[in-house]
C-alpha atoms as a PDB file:
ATOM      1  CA  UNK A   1     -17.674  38.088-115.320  1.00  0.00           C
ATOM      2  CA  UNK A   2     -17.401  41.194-113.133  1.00  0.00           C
ATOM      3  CA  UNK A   3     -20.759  42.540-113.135  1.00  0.00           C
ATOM      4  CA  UNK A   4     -22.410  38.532-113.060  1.00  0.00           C
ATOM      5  CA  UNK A   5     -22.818  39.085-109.144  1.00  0.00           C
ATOM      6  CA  UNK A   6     -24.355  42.254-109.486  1.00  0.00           C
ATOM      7  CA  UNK A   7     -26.629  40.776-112.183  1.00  0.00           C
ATOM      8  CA  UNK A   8     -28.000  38.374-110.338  1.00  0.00           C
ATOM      9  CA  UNK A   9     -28.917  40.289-107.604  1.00  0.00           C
ATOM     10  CA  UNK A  10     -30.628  42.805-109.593  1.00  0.00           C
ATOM     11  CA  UNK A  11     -32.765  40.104-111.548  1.00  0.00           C
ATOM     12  CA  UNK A  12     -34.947  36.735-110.595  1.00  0.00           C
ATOM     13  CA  UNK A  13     -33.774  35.907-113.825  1.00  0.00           C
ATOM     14  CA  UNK A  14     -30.956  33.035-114.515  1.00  0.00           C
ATOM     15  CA  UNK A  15     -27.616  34.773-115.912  1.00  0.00           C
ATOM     16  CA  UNK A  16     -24.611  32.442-116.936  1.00  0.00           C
ATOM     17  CA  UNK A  17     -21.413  33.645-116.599  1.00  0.00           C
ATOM     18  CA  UNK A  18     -19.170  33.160-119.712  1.00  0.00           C
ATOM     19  CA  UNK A  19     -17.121  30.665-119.023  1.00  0.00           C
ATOM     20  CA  UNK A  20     -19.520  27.948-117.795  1.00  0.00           C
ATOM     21  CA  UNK A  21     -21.329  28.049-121.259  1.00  0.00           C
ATOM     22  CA  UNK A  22     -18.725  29.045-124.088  1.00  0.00           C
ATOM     23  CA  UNK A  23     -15.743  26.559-123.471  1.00  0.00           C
ATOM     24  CA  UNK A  24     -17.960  23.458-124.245  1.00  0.00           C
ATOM     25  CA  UNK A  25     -19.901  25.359-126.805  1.00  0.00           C
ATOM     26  CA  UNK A  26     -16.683  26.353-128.613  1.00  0.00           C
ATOM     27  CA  UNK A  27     -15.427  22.358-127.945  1.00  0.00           C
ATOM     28  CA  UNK A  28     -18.876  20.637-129.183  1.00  0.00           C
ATOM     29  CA  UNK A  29     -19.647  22.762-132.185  1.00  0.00           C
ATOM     30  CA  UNK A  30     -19.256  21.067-135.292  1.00  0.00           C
ATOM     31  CA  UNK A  31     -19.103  24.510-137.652  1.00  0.00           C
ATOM     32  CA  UNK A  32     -16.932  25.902-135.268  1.00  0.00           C
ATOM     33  CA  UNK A  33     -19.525  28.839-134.849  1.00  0.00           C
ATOM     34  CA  UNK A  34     -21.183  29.886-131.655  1.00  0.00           C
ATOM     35  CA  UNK A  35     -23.262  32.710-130.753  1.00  0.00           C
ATOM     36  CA  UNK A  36     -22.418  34.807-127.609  1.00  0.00           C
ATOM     37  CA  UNK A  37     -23.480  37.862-126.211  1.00  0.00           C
ATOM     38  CA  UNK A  38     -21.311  39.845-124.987  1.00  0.00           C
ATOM     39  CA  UNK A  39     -19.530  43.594-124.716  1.00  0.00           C
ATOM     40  CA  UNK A  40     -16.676  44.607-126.677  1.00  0.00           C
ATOM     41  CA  UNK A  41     -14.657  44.401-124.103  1.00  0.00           C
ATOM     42  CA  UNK A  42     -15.254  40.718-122.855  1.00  0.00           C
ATOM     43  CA  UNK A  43     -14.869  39.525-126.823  1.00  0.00           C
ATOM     44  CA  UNK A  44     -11.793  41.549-126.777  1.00  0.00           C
ATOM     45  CA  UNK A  45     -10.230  40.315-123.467  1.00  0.00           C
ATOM     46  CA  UNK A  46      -7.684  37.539-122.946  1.00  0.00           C
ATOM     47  CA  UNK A  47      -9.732  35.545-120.700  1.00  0.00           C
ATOM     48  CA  UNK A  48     -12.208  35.256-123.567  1.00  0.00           C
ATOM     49  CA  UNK A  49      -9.810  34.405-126.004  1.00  0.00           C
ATOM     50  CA  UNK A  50      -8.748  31.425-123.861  1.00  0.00           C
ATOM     51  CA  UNK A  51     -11.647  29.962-123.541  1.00  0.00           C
ATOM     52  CA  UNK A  52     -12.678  29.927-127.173  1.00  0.00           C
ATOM     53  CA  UNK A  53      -8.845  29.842-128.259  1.00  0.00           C
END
């Protein structure tokens, strides 16, 4: 989430940020699997842990 802005500048192409895309995902699945990609530290963070908690 912190370097999404900076991202986006530095590319013409589309960047999600995470929380957009992985709440629903995590909601909808039906194996209760999801693919993300993401650093360590986001998969370790609270913030992500909320949303897929």
């Amino acid at each position: 989430a912190a370097a999404a802005e900076a991202i986006r500048a530095a590319t013409a192409l589309p960047v999600v940020a995470l929380e957009p895309g992985v709440k629903p995902a995590a909601v909808l699945t039906r194996s209760g699997v999801i693919g993300v990609l993401a650093t360590t530290r986001t998969l370790e963070s609270e913030r992500f842990q909320r949303l897929v908690g």
